[in-house]
C-alpha atoms as a PDB file:
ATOM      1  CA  UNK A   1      69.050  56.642 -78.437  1.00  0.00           C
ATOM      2  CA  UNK A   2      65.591  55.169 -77.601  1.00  0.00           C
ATOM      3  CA  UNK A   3      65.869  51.742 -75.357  1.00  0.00           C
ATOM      4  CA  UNK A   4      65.767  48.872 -77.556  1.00  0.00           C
ATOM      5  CA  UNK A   5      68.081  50.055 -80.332  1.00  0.00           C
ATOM      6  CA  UNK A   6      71.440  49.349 -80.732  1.00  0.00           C
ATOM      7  CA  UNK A   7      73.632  50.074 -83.369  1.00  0.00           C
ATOM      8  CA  UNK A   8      75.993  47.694 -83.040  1.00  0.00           C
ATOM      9  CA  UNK A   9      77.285  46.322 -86.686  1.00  0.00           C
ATOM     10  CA  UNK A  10      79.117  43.622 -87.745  1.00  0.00           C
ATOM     11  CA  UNK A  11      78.734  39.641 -89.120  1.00  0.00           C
ATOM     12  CA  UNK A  12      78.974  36.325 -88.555  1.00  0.00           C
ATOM     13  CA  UNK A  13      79.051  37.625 -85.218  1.00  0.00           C
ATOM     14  CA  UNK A  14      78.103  34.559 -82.026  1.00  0.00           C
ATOM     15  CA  UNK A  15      74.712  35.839 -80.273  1.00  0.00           C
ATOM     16  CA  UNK A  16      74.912  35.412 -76.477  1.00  0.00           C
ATOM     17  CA  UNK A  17      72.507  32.560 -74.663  1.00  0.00           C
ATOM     18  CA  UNK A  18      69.224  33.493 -74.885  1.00  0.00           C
ATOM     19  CA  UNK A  19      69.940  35.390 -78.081  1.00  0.00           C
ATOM     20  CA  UNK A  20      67.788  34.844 -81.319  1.00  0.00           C
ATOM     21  CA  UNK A  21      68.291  36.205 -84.490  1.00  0.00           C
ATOM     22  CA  UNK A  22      65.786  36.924 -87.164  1.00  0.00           C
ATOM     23  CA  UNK A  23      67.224  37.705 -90.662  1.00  0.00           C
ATOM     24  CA  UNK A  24      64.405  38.847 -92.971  1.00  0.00           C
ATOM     25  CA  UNK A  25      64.093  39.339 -96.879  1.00  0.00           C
ATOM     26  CA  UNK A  26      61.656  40.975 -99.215  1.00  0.00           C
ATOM     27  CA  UNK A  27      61.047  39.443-102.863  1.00  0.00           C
ATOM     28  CA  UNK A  28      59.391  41.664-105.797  1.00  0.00           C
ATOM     29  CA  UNK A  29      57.667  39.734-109.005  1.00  0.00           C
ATOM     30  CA  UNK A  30      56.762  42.475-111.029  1.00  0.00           C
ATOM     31  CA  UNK A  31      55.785  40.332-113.833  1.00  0.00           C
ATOM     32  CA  UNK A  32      53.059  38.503-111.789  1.00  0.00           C
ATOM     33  CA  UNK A  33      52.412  41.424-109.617  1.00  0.00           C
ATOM     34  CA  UNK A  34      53.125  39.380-106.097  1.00  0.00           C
ATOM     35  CA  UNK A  35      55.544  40.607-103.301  1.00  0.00           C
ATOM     36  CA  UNK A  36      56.372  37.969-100.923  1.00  0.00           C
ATOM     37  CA  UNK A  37      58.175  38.209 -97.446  1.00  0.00           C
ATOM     38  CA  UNK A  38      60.686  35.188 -95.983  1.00  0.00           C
ATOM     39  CA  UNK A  39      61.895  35.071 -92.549  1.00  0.00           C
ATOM     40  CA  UNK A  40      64.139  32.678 -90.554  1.00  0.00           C
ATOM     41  CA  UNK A  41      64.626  32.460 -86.602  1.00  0.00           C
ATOM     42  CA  UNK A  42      67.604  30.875 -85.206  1.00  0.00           C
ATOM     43  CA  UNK A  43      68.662  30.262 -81.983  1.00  0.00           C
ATOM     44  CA  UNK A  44      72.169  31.729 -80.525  1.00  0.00           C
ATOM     45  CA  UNK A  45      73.927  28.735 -82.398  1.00  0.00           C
ATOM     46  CA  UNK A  46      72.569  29.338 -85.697  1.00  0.00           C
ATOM     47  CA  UNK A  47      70.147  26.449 -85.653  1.00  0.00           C
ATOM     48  CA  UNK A  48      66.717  26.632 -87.153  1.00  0.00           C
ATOM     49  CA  UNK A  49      63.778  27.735 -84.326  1.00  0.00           C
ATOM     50  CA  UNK A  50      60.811  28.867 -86.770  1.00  0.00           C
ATOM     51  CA  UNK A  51      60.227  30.350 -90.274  1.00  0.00           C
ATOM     52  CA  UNK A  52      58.006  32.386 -91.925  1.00  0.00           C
ATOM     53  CA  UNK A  53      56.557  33.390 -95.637  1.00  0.00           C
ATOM     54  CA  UNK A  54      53.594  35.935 -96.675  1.00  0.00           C
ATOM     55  CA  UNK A  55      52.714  37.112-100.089  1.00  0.00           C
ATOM     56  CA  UNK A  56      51.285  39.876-100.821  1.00  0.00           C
ATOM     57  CA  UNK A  57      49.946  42.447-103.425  1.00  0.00           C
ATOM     58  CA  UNK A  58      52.403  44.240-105.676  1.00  0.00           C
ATOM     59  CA  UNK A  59      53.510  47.236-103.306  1.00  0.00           C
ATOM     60  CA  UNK A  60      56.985  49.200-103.274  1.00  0.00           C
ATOM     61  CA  UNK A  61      60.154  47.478-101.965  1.00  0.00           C
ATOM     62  CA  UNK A  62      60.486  49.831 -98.994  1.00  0.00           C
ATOM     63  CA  UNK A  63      57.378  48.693 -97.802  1.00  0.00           C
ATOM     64  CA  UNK A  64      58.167  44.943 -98.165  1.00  0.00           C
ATOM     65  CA  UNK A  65      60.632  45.487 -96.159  1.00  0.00           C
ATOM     66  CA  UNK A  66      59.041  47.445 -93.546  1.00  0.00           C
ATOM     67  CA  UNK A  67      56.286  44.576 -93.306  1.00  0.00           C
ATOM     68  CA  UNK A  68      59.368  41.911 -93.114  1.00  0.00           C
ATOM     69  CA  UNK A  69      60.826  43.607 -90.408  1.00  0.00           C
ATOM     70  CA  UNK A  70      57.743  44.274 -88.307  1.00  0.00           C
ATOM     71  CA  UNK A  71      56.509  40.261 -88.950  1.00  0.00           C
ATOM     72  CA  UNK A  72      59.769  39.429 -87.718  1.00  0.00           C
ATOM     73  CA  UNK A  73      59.426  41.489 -84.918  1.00  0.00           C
ATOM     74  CA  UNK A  74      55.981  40.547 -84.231  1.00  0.00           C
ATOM     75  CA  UNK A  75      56.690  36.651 -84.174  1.00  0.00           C
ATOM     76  CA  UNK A  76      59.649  36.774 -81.802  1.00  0.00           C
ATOM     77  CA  UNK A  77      57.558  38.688 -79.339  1.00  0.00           C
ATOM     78  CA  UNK A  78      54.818  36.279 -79.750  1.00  0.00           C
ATOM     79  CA  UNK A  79      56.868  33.503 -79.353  1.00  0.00           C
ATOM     80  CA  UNK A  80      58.091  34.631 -76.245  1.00  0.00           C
ATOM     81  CA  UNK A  81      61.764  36.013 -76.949  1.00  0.00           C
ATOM     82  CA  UNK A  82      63.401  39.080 -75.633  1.00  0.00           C
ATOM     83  CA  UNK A  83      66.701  39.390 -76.699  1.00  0.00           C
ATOM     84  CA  UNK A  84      66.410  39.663 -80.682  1.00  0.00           C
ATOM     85  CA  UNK A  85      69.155  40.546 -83.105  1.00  0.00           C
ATOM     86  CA  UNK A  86      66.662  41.341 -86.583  1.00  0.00           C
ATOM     87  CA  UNK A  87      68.867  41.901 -90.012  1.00  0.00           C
ATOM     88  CA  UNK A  88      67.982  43.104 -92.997  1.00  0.00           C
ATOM     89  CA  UNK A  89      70.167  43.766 -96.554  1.00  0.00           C
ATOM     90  CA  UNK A  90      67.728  47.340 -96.879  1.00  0.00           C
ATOM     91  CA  UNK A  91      70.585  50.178 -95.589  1.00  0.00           C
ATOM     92  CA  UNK A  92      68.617  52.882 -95.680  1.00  0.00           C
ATOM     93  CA  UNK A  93      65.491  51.092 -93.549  1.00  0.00           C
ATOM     94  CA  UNK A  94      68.108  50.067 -90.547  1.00  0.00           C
ATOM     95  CA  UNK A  95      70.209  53.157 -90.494  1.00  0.00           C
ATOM     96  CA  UNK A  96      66.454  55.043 -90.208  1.00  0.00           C
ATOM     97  CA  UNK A  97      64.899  52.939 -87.137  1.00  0.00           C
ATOM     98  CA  UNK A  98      68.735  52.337 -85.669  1.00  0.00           C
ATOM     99  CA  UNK A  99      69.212  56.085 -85.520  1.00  0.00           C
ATOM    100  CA  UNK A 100      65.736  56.917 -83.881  1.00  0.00           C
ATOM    101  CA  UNK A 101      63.819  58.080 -86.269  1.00  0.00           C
ATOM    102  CA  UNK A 102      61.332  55.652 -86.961  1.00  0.00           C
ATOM    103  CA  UNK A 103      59.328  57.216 -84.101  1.00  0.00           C
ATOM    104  CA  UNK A 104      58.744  60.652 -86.309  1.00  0.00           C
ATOM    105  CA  UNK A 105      58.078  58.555 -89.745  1.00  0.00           C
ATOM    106  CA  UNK A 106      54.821  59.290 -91.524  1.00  0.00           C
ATOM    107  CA  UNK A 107      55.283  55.709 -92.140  1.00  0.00           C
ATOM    108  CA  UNK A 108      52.338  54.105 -89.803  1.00  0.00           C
ATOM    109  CA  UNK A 109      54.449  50.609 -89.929  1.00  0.00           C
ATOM    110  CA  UNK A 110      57.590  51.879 -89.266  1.00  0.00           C
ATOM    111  CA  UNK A 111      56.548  53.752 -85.875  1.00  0.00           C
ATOM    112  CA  UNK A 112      54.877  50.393 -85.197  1.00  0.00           C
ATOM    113  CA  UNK A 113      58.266  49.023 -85.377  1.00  0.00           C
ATOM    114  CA  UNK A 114      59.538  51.629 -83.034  1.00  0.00           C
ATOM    115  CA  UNK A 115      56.257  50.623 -80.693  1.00  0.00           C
ATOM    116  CA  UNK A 116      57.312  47.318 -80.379  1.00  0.00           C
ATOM    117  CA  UNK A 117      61.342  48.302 -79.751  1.00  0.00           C
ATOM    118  CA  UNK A 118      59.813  50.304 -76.532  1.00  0.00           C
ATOM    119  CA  UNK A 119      58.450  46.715 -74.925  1.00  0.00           C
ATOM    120  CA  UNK A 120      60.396  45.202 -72.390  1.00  0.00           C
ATOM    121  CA  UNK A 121      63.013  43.497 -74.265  1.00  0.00           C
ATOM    122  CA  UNK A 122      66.088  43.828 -76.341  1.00  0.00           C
ATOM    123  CA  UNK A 123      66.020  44.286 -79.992  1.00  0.00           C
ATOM    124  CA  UNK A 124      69.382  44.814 -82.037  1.00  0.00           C
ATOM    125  CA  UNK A 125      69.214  45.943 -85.929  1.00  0.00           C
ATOM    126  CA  UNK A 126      71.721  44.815 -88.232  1.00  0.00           C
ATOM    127  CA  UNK A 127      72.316  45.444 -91.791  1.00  0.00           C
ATOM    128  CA  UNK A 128      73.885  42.363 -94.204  1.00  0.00           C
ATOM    129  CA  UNK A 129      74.733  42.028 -97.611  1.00  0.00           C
ATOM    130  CA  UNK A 130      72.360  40.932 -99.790  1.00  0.00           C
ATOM    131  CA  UNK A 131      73.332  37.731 -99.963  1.00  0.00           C
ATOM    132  CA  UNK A 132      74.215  36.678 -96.546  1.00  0.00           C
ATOM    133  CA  UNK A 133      70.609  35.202 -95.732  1.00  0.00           C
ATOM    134  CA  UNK A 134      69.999  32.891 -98.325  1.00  0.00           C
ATOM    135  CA  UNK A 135      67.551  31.199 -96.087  1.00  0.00           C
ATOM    136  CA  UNK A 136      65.078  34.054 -96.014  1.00  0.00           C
ATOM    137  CA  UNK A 137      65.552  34.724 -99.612  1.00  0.00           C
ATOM    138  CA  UNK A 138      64.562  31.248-101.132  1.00  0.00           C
ATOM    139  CA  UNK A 139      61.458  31.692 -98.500  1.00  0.00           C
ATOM    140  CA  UNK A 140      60.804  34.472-100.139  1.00  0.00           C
ATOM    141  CA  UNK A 141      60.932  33.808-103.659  1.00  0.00           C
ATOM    142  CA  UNK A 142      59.877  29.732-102.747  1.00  0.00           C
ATOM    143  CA  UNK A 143      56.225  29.305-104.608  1.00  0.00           C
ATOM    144  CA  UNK A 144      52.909  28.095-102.773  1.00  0.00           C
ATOM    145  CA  UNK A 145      51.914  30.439-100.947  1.00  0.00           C
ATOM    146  CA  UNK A 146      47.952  32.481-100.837  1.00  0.00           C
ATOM    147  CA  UNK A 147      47.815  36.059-100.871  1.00  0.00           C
ATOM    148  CA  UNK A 148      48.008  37.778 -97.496  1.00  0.00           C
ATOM    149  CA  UNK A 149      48.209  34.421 -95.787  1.00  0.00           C
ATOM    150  CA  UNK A 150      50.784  34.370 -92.916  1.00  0.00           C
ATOM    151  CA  UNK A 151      52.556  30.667 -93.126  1.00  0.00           C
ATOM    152  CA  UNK A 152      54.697  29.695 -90.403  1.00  0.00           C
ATOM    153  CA  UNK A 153      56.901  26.749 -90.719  1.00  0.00           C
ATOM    154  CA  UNK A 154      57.625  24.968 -86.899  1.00  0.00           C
ATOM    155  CA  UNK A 155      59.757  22.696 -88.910  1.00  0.00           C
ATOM    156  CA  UNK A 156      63.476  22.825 -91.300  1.00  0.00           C
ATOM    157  CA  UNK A 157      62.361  22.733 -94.545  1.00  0.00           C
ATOM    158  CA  UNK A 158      64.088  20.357 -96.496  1.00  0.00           C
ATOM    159  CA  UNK A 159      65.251  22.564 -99.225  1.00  0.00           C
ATOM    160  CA  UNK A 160      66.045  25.526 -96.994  1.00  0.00           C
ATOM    161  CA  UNK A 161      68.782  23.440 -95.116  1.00  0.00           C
ATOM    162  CA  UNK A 162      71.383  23.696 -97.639  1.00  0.00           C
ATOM    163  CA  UNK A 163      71.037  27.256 -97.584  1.00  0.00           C
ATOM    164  CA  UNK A 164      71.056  27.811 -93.641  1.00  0.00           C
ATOM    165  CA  UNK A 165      73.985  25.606 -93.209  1.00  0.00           C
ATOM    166  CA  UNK A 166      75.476  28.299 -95.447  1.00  0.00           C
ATOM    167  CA  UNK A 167      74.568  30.936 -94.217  1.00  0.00           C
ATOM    168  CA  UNK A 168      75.830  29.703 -90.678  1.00  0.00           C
ATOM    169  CA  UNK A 169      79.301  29.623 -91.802  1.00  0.00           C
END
C-alpha cells in the first residue's frame, strides 16, 4: 500500500495529539442546478479549527466528492498539518484511493489526491454514515455562497455548533 494510506476503519474513534480530522460532504440541488461542498477541521478533541464551503456548477456526485476530498486535503496541507484523518459517507470513493488505486484513475482529481497522499505526512481515509457529519452537511447545503468561490470560515459558526457538538458525541 502506497505511504500515506491507511485503511484503518472505525468511529467515534479519539485521534492522537497532533491529529486533525477533516470530515467532508457533497450537496446536489438539481432543481437550481448548484453543487456545493462543506468541510469541517477539528482538532484531536473534536473542537472546531477551520471550515470550509464552495459552490459550484451542477456536475455528478462522484465528482463533488472528489473535489471535497481534495479541498480538504488541500487546506490541511496549507494550513500546516501532517497527521490528517479525512472522512467521507461516499464508499465507493474511499475504498478506491484507500486500496491504491487512485494513482491509475483516469480521474485527473483523484490522482491529485493520491499526489498529495505521497507528501511528507500522514493522511488516514475513513468512510462514515451519512449522517455522522452533520457539520459538513449543513455547510454544504447552508445558502450564501458565489459560484466557484472558496469561503473559509476561521471562526464556529453559530448555527453549525449545535450540529458539531453532535457530531462529537
Amino acid at each position: 500500500m502506497p505511504k500515506g494510506f491507511d485503511k484503518n476503519i472505525g468511529r467515534k474513534q479519539l485521534l492522537g495529539l497532533g491529529w486533525v480530522k477533516v470530515d467532508v460532504d457533497g450537496s446536489v440541488a438539481r432543481q437550481i442546478s448548484k453543487v456545493a461542498i462543506g468541510e469541517v477541521m477539528r482538532g484531536s478533541s473534536g473542537g472546531w479549527l477551520v471550515g470550509l464551503k464552495m459552490t459550484i456548477g451542477l456536475i455528478g456526485i462522484l465528482q463533488v466528492e472528489v473535489k471535497a476530498i481534495l479541498k480538504g486535503i488541500e487546506l490541511a496541507w496549507n494550513r500546516g498539518f501532517r497527521q490528517v484523518e479525512l472522512e467521507s459517507d461516499n464508499t465507493m470513493l474511499i475504498e478506491f484511493i484507500r486500496n491504491g488505486c487512485a494513482s491509475m484513475s483516469n480521474v485527473d482529481e483523484i490522482k491529485c489526491i493520491h499526489d498529495w497522499c505521497l507528501k511528507p505526512w500522514e493522511v488516514k481515509f475513513r468512510h462514515i454514515q451519512r449522517d455522522a457529519s452533520k457539520v459538513a452537511d449543513y455547510i454544504a447545503k447552508a445558502d450564501g455562497s458565489v459560484m466557484d468561490q472558496l469561503i473559509i470560515f476561521y471562526n464556529l459558526l453559530n448555527y453549525a455548533r449545535d450540529f458539531l457538538e453532535e457530531d462529537i458525541r
